[in-house]
C-alpha atoms as a PDB file:
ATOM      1  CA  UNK A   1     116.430 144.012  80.359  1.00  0.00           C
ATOM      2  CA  UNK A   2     115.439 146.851  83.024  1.00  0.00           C
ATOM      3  CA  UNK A   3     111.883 146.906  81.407  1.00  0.00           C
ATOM      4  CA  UNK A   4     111.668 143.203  82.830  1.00  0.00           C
ATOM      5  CA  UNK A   5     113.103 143.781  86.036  1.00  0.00           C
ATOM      6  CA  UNK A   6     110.338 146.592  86.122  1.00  0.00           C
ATOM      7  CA  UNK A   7     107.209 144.232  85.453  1.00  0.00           C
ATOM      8  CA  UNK A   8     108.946 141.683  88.149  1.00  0.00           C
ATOM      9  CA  UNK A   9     108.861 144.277  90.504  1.00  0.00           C
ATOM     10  CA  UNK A  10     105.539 145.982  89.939  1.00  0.00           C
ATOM     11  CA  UNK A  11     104.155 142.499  89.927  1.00  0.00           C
ATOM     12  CA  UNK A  12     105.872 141.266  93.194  1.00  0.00           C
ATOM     13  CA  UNK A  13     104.555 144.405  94.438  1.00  0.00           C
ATOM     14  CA  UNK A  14     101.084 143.948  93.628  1.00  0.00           C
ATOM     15  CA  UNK A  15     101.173 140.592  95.446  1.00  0.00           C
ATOM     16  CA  UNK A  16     102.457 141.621  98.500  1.00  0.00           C
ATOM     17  CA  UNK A  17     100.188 143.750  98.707  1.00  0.00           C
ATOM     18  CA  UNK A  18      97.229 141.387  97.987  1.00  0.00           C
ATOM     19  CA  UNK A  19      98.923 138.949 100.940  1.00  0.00           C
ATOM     20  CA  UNK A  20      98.997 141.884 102.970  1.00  0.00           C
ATOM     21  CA  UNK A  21      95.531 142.366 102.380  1.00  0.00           C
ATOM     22  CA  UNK A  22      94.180 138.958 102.938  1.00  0.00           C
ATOM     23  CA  UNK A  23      96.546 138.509 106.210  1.00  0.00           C
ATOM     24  CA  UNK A  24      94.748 141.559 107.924  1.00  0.00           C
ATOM     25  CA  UNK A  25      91.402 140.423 106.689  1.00  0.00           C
ATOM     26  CA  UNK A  26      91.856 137.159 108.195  1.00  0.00           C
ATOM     27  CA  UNK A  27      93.361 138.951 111.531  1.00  0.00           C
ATOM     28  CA  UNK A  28      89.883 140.736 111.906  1.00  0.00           C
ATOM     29  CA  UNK A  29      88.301 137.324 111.269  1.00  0.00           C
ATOM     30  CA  UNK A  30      89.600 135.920 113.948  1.00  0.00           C
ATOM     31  CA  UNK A  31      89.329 138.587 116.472  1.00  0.00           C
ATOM     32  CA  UNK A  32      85.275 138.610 115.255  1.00  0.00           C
ATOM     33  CA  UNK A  33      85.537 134.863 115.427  1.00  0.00           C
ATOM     34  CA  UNK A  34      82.881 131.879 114.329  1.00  0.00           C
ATOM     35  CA  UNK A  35      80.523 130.099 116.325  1.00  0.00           C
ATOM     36  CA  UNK A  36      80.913 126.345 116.008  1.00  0.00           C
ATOM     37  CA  UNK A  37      82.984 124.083 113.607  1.00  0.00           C
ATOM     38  CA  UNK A  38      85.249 125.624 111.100  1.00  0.00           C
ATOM     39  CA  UNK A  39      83.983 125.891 107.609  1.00  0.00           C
ATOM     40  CA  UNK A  40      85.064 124.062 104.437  1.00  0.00           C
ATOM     41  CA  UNK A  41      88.342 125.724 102.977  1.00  0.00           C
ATOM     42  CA  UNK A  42      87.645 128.067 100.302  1.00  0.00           C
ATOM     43  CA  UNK A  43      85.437 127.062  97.799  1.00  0.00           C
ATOM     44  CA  UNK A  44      87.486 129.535  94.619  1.00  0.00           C
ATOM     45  CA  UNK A  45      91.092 128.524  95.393  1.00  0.00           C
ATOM     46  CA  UNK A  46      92.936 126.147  93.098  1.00  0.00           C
ATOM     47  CA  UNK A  47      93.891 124.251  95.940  1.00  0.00           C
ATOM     48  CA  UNK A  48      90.487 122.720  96.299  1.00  0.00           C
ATOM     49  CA  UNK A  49      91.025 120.565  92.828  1.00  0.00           C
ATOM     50  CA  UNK A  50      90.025 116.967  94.236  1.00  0.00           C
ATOM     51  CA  UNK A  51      89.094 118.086  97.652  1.00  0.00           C
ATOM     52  CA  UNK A  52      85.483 116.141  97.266  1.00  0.00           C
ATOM     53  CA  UNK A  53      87.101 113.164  95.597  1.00  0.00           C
ATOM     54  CA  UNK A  54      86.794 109.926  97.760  1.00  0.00           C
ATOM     55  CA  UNK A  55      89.610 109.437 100.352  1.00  0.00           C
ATOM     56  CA  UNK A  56      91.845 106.324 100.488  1.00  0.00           C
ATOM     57  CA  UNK A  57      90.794 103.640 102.739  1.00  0.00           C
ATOM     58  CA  UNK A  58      92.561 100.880 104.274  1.00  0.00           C
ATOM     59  CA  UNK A  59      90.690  98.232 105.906  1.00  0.00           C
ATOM     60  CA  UNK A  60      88.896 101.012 108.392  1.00  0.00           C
ATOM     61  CA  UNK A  61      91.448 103.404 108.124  1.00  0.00           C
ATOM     62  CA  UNK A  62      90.694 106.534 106.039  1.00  0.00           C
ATOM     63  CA  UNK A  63      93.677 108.526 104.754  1.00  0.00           C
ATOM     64  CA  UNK A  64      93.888 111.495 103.277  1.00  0.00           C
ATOM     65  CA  UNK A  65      96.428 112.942 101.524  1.00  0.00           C
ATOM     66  CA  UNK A  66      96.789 116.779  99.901  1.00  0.00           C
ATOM     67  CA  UNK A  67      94.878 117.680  96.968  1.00  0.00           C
ATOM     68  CA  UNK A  68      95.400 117.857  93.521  1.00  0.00           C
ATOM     69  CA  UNK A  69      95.514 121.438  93.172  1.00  0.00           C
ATOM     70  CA  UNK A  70      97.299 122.091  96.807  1.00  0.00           C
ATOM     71  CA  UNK A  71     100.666 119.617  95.180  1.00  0.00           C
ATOM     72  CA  UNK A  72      99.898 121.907  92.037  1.00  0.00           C
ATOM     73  CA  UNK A  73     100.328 124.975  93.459  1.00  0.00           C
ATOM     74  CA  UNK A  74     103.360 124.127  96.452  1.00  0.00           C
ATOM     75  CA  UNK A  75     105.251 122.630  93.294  1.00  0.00           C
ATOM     76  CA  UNK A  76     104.715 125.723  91.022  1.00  0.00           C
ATOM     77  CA  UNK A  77     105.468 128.129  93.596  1.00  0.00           C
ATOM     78  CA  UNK A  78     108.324 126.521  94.961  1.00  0.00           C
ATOM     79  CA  UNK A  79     109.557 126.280  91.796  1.00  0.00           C
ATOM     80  CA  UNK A  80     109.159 130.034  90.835  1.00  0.00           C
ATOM     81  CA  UNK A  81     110.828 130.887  94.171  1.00  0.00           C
ATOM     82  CA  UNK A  82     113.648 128.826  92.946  1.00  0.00           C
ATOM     83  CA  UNK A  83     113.661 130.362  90.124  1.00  0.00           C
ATOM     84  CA  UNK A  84     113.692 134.056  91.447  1.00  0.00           C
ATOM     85  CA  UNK A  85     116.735 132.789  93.686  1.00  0.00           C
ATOM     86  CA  UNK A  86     118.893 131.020  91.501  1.00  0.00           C
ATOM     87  CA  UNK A  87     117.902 132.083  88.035  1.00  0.00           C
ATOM     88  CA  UNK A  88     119.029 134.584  85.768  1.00  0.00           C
ATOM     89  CA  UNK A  89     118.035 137.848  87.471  1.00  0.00           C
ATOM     90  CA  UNK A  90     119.258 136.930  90.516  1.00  0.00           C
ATOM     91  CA  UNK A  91     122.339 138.649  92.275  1.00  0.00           C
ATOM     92  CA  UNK A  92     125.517 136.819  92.768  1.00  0.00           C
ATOM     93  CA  UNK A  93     127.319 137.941  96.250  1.00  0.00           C
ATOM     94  CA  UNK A  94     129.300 135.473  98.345  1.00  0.00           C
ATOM     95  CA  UNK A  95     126.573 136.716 101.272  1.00  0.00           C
ATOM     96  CA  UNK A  96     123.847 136.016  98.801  1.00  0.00           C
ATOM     97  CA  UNK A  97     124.615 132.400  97.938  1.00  0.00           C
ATOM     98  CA  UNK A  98     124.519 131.682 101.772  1.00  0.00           C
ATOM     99  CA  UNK A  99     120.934 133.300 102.072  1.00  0.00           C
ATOM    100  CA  UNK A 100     120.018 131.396  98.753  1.00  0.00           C
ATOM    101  CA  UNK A 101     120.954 128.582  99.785  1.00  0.00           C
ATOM    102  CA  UNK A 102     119.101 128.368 102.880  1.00  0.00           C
ATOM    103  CA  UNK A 103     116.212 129.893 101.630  1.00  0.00           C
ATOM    104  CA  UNK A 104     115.890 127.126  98.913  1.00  0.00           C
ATOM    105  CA  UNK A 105     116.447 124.718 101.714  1.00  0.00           C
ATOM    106  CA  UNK A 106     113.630 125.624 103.326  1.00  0.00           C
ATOM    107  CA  UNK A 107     111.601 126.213 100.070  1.00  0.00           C
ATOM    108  CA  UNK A 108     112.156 122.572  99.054  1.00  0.00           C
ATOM    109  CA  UNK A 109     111.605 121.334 102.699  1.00  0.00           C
ATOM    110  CA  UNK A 110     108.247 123.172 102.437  1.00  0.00           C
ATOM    111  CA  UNK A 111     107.316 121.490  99.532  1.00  0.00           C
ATOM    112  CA  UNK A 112     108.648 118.177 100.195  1.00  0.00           C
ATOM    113  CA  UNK A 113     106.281 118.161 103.529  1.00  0.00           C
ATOM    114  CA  UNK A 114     103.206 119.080 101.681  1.00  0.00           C
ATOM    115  CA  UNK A 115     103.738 116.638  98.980  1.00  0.00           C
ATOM    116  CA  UNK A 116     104.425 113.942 101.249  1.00  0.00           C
ATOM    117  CA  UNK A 117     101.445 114.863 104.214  1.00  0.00           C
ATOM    118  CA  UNK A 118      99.192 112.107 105.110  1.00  0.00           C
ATOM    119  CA  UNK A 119      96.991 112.223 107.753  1.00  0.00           C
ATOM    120  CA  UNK A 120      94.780 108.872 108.846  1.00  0.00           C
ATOM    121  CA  UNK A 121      91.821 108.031 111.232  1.00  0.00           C
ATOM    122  CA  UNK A 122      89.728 105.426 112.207  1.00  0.00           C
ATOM    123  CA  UNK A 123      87.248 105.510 114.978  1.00  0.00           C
ATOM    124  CA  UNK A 124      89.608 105.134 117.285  1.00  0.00           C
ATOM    125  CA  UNK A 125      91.977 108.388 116.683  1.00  0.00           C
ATOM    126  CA  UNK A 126      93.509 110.509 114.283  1.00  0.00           C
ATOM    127  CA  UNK A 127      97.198 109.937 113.297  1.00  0.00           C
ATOM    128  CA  UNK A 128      99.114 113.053 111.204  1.00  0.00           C
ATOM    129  CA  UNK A 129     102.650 113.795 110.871  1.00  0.00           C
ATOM    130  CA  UNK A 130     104.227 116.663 112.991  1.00  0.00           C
ATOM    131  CA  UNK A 131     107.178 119.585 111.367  1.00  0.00           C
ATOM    132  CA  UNK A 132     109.128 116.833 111.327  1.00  0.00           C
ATOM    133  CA  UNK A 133     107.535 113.920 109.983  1.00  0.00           C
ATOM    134  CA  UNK A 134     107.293 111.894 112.623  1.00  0.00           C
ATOM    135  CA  UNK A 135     103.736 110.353 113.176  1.00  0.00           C
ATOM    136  CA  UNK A 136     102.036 111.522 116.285  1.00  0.00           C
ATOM    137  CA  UNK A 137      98.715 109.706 117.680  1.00  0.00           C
ATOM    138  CA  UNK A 138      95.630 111.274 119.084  1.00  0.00           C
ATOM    139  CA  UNK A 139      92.731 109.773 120.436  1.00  0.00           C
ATOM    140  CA  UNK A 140      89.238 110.328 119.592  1.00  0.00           C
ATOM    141  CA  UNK A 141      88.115 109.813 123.566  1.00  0.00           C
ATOM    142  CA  UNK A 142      90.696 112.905 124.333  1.00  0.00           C
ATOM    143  CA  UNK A 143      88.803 115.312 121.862  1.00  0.00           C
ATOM    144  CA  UNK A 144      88.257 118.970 122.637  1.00  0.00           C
ATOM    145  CA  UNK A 145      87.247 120.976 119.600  1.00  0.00           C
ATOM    146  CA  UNK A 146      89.047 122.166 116.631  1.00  0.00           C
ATOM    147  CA  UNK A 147      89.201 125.974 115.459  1.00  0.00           C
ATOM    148  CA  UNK A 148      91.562 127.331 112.269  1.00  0.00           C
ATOM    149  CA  UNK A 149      94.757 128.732 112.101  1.00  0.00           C
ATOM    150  CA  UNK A 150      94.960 130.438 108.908  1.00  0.00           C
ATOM    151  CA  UNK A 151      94.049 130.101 105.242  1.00  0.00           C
ATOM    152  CA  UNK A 152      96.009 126.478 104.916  1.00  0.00           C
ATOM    153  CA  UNK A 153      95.689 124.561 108.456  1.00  0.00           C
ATOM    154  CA  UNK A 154      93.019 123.642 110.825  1.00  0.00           C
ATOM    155  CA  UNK A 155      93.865 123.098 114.863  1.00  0.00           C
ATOM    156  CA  UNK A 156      92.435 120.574 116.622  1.00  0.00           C
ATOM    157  CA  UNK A 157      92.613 120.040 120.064  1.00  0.00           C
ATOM    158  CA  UNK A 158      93.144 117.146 122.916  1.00  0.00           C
ATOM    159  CA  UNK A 159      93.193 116.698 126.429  1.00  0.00           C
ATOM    160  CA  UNK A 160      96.166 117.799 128.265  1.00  0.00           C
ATOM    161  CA  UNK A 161      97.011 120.517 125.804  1.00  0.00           C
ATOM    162  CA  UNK A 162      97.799 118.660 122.729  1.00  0.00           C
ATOM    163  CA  UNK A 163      97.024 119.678 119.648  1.00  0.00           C
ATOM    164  CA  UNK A 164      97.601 118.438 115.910  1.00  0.00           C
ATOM    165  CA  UNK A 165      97.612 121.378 112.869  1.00  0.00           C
ATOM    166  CA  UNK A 166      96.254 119.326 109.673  1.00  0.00           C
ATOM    167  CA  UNK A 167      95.844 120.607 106.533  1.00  0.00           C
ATOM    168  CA  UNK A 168      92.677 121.978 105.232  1.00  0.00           C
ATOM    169  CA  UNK A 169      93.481 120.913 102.009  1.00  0.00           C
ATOM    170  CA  UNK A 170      92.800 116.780 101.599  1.00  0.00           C
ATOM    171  CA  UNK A 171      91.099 114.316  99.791  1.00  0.00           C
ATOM    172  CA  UNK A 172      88.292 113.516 101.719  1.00  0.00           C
ATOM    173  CA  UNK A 173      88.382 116.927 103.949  1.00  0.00           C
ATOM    174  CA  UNK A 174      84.278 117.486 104.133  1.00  0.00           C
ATOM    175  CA  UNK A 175      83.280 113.889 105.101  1.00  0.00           C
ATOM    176  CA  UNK A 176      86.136 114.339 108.144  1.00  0.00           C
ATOM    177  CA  UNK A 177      84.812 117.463 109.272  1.00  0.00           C
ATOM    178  CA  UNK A 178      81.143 116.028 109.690  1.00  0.00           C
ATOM    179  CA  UNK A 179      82.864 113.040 111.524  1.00  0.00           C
ATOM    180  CA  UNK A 180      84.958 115.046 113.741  1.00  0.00           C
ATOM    181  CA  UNK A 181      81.650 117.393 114.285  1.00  0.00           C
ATOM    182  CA  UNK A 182      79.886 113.888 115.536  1.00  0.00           C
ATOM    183  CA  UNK A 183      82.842 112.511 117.678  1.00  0.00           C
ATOM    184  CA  UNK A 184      82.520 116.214 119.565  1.00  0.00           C
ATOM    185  CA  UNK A 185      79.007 115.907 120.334  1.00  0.00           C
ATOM    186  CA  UNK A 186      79.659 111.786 121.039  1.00  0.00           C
ATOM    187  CA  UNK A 187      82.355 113.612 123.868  1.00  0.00           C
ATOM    188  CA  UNK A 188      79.722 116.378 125.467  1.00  0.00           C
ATOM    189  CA  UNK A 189      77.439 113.084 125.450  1.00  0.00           C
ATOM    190  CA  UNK A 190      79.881 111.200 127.658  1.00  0.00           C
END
């Protein structure tokens, strides 16, 4: 039993360490910073499974919704974490259970959010859900730019300081990134 609580360990280890990596190359990244749009997500991640698939449309709505791969992945992890909390080589304190417990709250909130994420536009605006999943609106007139914040979310940005995080992540991502790349210049035009 201690040999397997060894390889859990070693392994955790090992991917810390490979998060820790990838957070402080993505830290110099952004202090070096890219000219212009932000790029496609990653194009080796299993996250990108059905990210050139076409998007859902709705009269002239187009919505897009996460990714194969991206559901694949939040599920599996979450469920691992769950796992890890409330499975067999987990510790059993009264102080625990209340950490657990929260924890796993937020685990399943996580994943409940990025199964359920939808984002729409039209050429009017862009509508996407906020922490809380309640629907904000943004119009396309109001457009500033739009930069990336992290591996998983890009930022874009309106007039008066408003800004929506969407996920890189969705069905239909690349054909939205050339139309948000023509609504900017459409703006500088106007």
């Amino acid at each position: 039993m201690s040999f397997l609580i060894l390889i859990i360990v070693v392994g955790l280890g090992v991917a810390l360490l490979v998060v820790a990596g990838m957070a402080i190359y993505e830290r110099r990244r952004r202090i070096v910073g890219d000219a212009g749009m932000p790029k496609l997500p990653g194009q080796h991640s299993i996250a990108q499974l059905g990210l050139n698939e076409p998007a859902r449309m709705s009269l002239n709505t187009v919505i897009m919704r996460p990714t194969k791969g991206l559901r694949f992945l939040s599920l599996g992890f979450s469920a691992f974490a769950l796992w890890m909390i409330w499975g067999p080589i987990a510790n059993s304190n009264s102080h625990d259970t209340l950490l657990a417990i929260g924890t796993s709250a937020l685990i399943s909130y996580v994943a409940l959010f990025i199964a359920n994420y939808e984002a729409r536009y039209d050429d009017e605006g862009l509508t996407a859900p906020d922490w809380f999943f309640v629907e904000r609106r943004f119009d396309w007139a109001d457009f500033v730019g739009m930069g990336e914040d992290g591996n998983l979310l890009y930022k874009l940005y309106f007039d008066g300081k408003r800004k929506v995080h969407l996920q890189k992540y969705l069905v239909g991502m690349p054909t939205f990134l050339t139309f948000v790349e023509d609504v900017k210049a459409l703006n500088r035009r106007t």
